[in-house]
N, C-alpha and C. Protein backbone atom coordinates (compact mmCIF):
# COMPACT_ATOMS: atom_id res chain seq x y z
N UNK A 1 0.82 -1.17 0.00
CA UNK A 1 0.00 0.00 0.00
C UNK A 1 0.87 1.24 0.00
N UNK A 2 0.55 2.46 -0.91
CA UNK A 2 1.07 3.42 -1.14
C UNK A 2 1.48 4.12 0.20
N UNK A 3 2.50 4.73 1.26
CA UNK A 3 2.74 5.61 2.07
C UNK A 3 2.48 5.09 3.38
N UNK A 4 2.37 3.63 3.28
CA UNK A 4 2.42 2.50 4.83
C UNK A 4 4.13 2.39 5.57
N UNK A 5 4.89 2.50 5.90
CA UNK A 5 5.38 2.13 7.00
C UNK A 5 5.59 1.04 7.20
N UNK A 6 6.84 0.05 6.82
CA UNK A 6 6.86 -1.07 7.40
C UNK A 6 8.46 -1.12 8.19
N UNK A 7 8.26 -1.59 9.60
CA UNK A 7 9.58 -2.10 10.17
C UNK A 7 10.40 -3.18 9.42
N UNK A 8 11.92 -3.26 9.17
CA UNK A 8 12.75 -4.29 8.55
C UNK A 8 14.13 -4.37 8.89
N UNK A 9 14.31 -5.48 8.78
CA UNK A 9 15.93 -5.36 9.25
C UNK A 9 16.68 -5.77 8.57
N UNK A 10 18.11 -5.18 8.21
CA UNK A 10 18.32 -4.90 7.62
C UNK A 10 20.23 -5.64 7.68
N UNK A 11 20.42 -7.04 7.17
CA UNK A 11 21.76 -7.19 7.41
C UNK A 11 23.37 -6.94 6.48
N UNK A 12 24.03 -6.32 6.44
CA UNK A 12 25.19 -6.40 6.65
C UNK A 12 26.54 -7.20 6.76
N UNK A 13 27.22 -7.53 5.77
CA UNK A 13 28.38 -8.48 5.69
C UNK A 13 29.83 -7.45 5.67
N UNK A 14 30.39 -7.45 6.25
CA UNK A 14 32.15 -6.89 6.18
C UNK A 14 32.86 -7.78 5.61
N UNK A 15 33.23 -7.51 4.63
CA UNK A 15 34.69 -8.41 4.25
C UNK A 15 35.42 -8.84 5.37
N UNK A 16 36.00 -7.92 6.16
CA UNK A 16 36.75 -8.58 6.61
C UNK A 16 36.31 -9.07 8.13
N UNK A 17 35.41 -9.71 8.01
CA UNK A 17 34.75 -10.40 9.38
C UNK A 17 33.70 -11.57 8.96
N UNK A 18 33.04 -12.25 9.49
CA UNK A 18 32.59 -13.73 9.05
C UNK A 18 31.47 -13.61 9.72
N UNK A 19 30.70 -12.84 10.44
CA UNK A 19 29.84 -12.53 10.74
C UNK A 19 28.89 -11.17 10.01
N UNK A 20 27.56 -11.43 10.43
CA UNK A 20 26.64 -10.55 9.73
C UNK A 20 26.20 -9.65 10.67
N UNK A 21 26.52 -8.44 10.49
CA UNK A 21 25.64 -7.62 11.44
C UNK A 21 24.98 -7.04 10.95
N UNK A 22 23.85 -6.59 11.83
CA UNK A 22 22.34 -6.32 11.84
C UNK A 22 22.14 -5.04 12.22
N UNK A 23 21.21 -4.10 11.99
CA UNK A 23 20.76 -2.94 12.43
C UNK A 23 19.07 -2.90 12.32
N UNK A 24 18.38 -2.68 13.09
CA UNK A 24 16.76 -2.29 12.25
C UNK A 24 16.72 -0.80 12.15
N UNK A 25 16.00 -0.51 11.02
CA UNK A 25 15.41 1.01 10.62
C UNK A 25 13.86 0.71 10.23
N UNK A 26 13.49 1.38 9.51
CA UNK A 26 12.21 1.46 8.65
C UNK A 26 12.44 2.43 7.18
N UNK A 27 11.15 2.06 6.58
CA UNK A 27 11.13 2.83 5.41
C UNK A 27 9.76 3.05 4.81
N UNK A 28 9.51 3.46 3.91
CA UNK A 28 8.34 3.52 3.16
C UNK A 28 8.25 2.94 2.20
N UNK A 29 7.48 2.49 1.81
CA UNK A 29 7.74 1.25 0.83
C UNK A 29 5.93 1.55 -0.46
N UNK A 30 6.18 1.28 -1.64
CA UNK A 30 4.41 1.35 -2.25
C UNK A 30 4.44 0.11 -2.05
N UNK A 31 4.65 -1.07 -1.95
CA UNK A 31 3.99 -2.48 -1.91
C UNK A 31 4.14 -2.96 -0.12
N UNK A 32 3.54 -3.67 -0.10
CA UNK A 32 3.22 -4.81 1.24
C UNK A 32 4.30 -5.57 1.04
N UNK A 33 4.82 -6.36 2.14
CA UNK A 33 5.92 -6.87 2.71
C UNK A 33 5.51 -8.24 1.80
N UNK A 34 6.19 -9.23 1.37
CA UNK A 34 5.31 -10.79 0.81
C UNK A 34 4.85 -11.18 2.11
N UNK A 35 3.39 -12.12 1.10
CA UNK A 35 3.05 -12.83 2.39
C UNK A 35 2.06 -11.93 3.60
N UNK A 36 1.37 -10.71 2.84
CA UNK A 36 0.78 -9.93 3.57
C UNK A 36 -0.40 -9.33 2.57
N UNK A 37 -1.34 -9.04 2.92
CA UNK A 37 -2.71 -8.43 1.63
C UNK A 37 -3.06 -6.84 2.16
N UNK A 38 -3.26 -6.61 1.13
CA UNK A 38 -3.95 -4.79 1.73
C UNK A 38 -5.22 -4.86 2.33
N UNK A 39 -4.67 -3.64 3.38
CA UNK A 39 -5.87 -3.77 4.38
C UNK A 39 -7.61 -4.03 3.72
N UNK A 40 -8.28 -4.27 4.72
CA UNK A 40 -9.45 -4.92 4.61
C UNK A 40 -9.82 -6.20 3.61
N UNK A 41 -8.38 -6.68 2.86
CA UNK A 41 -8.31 -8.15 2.49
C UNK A 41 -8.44 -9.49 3.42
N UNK A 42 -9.11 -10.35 2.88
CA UNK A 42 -9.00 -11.81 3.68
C UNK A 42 -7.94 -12.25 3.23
N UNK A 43 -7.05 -12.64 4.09
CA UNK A 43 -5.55 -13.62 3.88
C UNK A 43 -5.76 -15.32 4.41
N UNK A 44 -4.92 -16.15 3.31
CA UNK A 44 -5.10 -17.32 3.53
C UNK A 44 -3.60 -17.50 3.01
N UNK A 45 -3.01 -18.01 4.37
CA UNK A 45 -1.82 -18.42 3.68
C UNK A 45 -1.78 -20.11 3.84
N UNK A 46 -1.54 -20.82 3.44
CA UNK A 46 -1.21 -22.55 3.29
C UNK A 46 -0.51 -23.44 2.72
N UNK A 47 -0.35 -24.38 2.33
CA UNK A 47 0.50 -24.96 1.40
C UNK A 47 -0.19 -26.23 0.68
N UNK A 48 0.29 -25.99 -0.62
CA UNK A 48 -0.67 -26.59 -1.71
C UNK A 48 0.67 -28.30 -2.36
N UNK A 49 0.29 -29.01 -2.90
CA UNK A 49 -1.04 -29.47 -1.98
C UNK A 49 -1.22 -29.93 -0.53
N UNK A 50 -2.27 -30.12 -0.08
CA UNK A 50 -3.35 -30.24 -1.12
C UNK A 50 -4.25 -29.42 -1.61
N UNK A 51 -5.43 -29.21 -1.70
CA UNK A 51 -6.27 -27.84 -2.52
C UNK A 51 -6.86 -27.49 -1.44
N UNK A 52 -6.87 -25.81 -1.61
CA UNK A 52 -7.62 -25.37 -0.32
C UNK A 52 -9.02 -24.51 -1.13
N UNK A 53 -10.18 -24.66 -0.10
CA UNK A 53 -11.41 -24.35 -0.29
C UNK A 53 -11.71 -23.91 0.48
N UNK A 54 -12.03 -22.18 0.20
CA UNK A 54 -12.63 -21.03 1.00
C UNK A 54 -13.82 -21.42 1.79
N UNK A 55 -14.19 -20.92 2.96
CA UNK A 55 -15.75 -21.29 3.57
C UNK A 55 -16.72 -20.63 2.07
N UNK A 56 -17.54 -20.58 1.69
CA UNK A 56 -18.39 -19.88 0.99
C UNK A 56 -19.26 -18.69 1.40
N UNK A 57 -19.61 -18.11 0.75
CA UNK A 57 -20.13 -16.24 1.78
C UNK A 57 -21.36 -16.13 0.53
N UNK A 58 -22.38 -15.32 0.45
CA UNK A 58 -23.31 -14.65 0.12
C UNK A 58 -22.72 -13.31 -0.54
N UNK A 59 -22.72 -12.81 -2.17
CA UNK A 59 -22.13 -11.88 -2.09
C UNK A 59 -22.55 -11.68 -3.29
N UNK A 60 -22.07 -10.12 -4.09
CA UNK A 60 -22.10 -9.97 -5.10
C UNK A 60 -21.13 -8.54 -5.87
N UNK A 61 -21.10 -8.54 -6.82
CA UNK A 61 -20.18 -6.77 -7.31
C UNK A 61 -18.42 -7.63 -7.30
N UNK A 62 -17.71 -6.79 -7.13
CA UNK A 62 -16.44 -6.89 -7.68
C UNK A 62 -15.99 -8.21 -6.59
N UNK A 63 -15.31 -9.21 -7.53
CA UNK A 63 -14.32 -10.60 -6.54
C UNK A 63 -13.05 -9.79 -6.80
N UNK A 64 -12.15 -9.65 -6.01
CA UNK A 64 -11.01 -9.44 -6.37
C UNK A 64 -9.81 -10.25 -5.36
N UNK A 65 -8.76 -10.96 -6.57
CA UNK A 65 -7.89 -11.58 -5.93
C UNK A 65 -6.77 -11.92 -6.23
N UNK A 66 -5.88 -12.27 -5.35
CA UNK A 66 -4.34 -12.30 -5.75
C UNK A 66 -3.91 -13.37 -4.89
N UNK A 67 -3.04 -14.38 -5.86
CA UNK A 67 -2.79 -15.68 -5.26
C UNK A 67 -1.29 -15.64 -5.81
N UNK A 68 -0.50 -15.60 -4.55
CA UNK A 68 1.23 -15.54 -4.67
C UNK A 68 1.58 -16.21 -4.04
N UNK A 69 2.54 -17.32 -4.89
CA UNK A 69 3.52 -18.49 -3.87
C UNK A 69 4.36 -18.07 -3.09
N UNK A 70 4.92 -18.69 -2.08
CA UNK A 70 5.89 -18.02 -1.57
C UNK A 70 7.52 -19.16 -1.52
N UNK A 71 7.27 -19.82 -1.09
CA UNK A 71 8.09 -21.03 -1.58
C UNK A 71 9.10 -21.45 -2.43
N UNK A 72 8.27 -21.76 -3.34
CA UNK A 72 8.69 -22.46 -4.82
C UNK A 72 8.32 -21.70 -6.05
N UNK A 73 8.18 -20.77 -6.55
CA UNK A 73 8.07 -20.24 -7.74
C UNK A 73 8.03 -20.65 -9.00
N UNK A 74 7.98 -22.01 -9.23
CA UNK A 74 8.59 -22.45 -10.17
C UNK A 74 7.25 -24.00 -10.12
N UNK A 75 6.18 -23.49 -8.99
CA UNK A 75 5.22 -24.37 -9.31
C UNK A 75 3.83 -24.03 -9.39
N UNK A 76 2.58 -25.03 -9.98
CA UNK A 76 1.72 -24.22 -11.20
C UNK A 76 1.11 -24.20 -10.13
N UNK A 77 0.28 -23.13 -9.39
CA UNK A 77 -1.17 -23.21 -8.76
C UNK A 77 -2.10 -22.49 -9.89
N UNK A 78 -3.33 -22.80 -10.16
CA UNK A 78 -4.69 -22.35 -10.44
C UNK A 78 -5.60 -22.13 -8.97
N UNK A 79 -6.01 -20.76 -9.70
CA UNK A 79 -7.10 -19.94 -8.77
C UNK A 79 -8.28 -19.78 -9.42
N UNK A 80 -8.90 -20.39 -9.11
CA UNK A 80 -10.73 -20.04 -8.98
C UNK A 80 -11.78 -19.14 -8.17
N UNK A 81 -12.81 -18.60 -9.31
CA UNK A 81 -14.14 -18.13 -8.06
C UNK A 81 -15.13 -19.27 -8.72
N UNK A 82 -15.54 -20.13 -7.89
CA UNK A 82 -16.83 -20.55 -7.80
C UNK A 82 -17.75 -19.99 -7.82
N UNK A 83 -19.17 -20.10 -8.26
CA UNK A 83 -20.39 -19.99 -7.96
C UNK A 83 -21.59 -21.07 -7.69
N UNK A 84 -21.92 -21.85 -6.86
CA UNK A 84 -23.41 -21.82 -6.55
C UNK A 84 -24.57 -21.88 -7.13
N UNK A 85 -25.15 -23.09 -7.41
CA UNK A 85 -26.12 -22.85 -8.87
C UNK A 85 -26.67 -23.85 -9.06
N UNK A 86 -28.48 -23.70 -8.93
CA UNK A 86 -29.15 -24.49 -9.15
C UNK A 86 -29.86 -25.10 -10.57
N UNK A 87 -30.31 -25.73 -10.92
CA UNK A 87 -31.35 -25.45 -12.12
C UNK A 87 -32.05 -26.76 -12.06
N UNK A 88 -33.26 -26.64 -12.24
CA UNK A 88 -34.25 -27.44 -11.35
C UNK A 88 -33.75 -28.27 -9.81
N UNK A 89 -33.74 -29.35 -9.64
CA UNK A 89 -33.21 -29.64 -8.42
C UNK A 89 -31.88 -30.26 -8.04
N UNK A 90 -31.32 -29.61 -9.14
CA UNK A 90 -29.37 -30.30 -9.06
C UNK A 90 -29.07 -28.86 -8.98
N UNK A 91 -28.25 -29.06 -7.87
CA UNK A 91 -27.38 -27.96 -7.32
C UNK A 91 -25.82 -28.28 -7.51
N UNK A 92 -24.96 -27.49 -7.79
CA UNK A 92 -23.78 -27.42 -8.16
C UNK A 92 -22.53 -26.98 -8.26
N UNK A 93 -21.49 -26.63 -7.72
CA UNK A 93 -20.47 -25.54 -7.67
C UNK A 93 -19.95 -25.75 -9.22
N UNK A 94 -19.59 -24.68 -9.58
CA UNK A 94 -18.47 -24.27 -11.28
C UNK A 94 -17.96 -22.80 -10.88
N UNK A 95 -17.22 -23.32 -11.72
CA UNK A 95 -16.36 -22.13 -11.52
C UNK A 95 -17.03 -20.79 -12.36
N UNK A 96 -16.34 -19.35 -11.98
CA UNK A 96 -17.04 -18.59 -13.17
C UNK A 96 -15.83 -17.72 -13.73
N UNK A 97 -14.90 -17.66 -12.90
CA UNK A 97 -13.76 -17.19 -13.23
C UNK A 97 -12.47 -18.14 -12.90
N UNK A 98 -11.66 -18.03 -13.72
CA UNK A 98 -9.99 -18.60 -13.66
C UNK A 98 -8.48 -17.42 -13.60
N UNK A 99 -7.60 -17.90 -12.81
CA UNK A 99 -6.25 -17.05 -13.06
C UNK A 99 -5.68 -17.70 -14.38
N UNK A 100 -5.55 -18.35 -14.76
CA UNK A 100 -5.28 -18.88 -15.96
C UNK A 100 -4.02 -18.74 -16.13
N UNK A 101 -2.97 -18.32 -15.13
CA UNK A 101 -1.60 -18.46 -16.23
C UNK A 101 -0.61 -19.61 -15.61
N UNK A 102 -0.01 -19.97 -16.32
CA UNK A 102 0.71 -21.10 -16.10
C UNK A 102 2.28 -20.34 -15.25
N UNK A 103 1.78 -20.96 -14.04
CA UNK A 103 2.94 -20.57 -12.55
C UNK A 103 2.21 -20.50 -11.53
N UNK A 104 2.76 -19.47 -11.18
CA UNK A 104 2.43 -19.43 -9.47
C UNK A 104 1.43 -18.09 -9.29
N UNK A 105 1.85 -17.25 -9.75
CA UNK A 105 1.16 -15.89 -9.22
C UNK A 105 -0.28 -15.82 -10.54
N UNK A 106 -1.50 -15.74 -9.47
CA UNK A 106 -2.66 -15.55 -10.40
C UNK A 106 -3.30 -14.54 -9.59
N UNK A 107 -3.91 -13.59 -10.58
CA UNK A 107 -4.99 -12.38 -10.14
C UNK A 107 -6.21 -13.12 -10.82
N UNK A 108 -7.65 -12.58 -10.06
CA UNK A 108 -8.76 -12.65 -10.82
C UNK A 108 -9.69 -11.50 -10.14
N UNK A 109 -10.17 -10.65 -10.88
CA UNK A 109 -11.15 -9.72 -11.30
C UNK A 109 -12.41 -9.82 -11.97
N UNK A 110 -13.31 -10.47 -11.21
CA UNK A 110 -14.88 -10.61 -11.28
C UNK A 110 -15.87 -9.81 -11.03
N UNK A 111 -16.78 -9.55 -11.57
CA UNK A 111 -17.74 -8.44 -11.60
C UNK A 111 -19.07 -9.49 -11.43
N UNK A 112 -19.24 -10.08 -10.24
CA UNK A 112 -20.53 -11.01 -9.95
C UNK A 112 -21.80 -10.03 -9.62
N UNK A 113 -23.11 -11.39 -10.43
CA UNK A 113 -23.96 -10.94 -9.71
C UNK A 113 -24.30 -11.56 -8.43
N UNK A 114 -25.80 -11.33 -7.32
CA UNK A 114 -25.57 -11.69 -6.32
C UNK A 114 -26.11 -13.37 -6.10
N UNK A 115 -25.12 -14.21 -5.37
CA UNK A 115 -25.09 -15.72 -5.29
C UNK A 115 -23.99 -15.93 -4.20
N UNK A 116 -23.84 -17.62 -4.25
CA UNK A 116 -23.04 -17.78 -2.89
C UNK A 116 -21.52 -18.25 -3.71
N UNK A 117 -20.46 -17.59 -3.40
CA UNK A 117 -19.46 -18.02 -3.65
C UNK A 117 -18.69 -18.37 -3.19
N UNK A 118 -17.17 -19.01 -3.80
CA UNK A 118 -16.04 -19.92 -3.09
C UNK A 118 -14.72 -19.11 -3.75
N UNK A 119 -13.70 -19.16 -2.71
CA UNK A 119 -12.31 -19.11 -3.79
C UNK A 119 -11.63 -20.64 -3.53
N UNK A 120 -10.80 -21.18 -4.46
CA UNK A 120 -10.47 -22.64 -4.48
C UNK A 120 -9.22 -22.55 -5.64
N UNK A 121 -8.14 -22.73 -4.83
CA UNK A 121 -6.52 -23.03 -5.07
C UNK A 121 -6.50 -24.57 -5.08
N UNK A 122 -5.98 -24.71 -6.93
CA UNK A 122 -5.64 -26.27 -6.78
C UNK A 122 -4.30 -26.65 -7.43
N UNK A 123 -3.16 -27.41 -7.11
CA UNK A 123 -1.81 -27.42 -7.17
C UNK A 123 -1.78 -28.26 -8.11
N UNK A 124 -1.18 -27.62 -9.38
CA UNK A 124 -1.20 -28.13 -10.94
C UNK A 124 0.09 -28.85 -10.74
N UNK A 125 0.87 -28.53 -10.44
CA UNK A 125 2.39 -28.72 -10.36
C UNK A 125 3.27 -28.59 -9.38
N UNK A 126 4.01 -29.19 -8.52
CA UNK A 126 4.76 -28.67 -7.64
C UNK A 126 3.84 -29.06 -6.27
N UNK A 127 5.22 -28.17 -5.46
CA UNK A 127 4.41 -27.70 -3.99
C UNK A 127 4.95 -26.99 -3.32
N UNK A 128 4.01 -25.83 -2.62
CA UNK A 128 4.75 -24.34 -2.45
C UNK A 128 3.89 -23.80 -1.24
N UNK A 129 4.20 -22.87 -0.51
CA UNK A 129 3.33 -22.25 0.47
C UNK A 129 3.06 -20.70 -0.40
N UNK A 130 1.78 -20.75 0.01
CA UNK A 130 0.94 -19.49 -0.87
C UNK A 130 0.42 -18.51 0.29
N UNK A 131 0.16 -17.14 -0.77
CA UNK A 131 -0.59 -16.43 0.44
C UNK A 131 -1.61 -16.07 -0.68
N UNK A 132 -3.44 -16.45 -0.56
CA UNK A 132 -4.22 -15.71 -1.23
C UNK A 132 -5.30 -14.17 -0.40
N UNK A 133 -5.04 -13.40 -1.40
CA UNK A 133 -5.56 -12.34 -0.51
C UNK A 133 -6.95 -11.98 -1.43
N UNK A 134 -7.99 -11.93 -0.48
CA UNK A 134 -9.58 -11.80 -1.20
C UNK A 134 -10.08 -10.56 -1.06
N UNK A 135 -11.09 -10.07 -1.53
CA UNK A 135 -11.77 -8.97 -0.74
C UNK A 135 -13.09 -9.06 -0.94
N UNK A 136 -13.52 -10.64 -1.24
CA UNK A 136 -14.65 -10.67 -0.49
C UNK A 136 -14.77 -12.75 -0.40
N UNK A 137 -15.63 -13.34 0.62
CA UNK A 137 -15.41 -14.46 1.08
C UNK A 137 -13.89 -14.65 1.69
């Protein structure tokens, strides 16, 4: 987030010594530390696999989300929004949106109408600890 404040520390190597020394300061930074979502985001951090599945929420208007490995970089997660959906008396989860790119880091930007939805990380490849950040479910 633009003009946030984050504490960090900050180490230090001398040539001519074999030890690392340390100091903390701070700084200002425009992005979030990894492994952290902008405020009023839901954070889920875990490790895939196996697949993780959001509780489901009542909702509708903008899904917005960001699913970043932290781990392994170099392995495939897919990110989903589910939706909720009947038609006569078979009820059903599908998806309605995908991150679609082949790796690790997926955004998805949905413009729902109102129904019950899911977010659902499933590990194409690899295995990595993730952090997904929602802003809604």
């Amino acid at each position: 987030m633009a003009g946030t404040q984050y504490n960090y520390s900050v180490a230090a190597v001398v040539s001519s010594c074999t030890s690392a020394l340390s100091s903390c300061d701070s700084a200002t930074t425009d992005s979030p530390p990894p492994g952290s979502c902008p405020a009023g985001y839901n954070q889920y951090d875990d490790t895939a696999p196996p697949d993780l599945i959001t509780a489901s929420c009542s909702a509708s208007g903008l899904f917005d989300a960001t699913l970043t490995c932290n781990s392994n970089p170099s392995a495939d997660l897919d990110l989903y929004l589910d939706k909720y959906t009947c038609a006569w008396i078979f009820c059903s989860w599908g998806y309605v949106d995908v991150g679609g790119t082949a790796g690790c880091n997926e955004v998805i930007n949905y413009n729902g109408t109102s129904g019950t939805y899911r977010w659902r990380v499933n590990a194409y490849s690899g295995s990595t600890t993730f952090t997904l950040c929602t802003n809604q479910c």
